[in-house]
Protein backbone atom coordinates (compact mmCIF):
# COMPACT_ATOMS: atom_id res chain seq x y z
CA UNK A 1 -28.05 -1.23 12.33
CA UNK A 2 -25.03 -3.36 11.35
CA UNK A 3 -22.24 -1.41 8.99
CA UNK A 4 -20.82 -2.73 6.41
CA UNK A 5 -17.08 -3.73 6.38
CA UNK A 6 -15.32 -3.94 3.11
CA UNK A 7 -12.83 -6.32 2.19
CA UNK A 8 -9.40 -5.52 1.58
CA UNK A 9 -10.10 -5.91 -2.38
CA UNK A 10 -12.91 -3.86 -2.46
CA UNK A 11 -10.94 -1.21 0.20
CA UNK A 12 -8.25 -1.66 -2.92
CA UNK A 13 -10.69 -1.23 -5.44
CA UNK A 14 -12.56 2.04 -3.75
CA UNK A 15 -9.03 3.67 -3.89
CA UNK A 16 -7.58 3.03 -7.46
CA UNK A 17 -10.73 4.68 -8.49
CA UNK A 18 -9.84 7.80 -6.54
CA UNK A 19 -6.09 7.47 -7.80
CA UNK A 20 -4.81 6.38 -4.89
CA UNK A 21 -2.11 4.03 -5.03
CA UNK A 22 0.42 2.15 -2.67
CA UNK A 23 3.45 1.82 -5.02
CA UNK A 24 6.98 -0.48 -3.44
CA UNK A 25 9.83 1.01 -4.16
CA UNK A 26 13.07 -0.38 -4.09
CA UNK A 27 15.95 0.59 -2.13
CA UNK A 28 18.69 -0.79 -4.50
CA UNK A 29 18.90 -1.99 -7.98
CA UNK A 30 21.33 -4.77 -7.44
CA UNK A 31 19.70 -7.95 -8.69
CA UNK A 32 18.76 -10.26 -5.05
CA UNK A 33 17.61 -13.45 -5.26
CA UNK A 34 14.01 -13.32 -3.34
CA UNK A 35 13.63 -9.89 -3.95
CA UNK A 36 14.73 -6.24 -2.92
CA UNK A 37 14.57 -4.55 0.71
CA UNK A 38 11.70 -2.44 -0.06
CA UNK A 39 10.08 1.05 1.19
CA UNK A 40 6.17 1.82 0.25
CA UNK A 41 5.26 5.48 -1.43
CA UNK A 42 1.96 5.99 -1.65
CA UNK A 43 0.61 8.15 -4.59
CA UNK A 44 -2.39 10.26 -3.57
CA UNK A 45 -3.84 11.46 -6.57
CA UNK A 46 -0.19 12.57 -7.85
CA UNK A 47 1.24 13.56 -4.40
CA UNK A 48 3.84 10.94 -3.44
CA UNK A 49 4.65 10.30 -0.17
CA UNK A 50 7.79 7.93 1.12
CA UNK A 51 7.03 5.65 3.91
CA UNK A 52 10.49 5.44 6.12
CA UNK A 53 10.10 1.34 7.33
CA UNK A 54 11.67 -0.92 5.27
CA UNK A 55 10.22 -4.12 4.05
CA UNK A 56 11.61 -7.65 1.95
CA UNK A 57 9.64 -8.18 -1.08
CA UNK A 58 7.19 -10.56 -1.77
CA UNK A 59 6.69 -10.65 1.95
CA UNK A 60 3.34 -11.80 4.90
CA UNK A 61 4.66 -8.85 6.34
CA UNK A 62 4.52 -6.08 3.21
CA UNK A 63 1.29 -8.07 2.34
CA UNK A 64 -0.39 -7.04 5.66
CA UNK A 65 1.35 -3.34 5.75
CA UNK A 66 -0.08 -2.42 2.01
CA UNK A 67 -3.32 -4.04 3.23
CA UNK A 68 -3.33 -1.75 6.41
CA UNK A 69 -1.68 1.27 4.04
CA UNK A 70 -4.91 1.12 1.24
CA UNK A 71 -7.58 0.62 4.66
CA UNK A 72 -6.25 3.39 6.81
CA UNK A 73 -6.55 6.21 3.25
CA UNK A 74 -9.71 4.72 2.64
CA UNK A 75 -10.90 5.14 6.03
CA UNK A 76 -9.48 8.80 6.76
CA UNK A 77 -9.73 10.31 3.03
CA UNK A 78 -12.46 8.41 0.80
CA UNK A 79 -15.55 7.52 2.76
């Protein structure tokens, strides 16, 4: 018997309805052009949590860390 994987918009999708959310938070609010550095907080049904890695915004690399963020609490917490 084959299981199912989810895609990472339905892995997305599964956790906003729990109230799970990965949020970017910037770690300066001096205009850059391109974006700010930023750090991921992830709110867990209103229990925040700071990541400690930084990331550049509109980033592969954020992309692919938020995408890995929202599979590893659905994963451990939601199925």
């Amino acid at each position: 018997m084959a299981v199912k994987v989810l895609k990472d918009w339905e892995v997305k999708k599964k956790c906003w309805e729990n109230e799970v959310y990965v949020i970017q938070t910037p770690i300066s609010n001096k205009w850059k052009k391109g974006g700010q550095p930023v750090i991921l907080t992830i709110d867990f049904q209103k229990t925040y949590s700071k990541g400690k890695d930084i990331f550049e915004q509109n980033s592969k690399e954020l992309e692919d860390k938020i995408d890995e963020v929202y599979r590893y609490i659905y994963d451990n917490n939601l199925k």
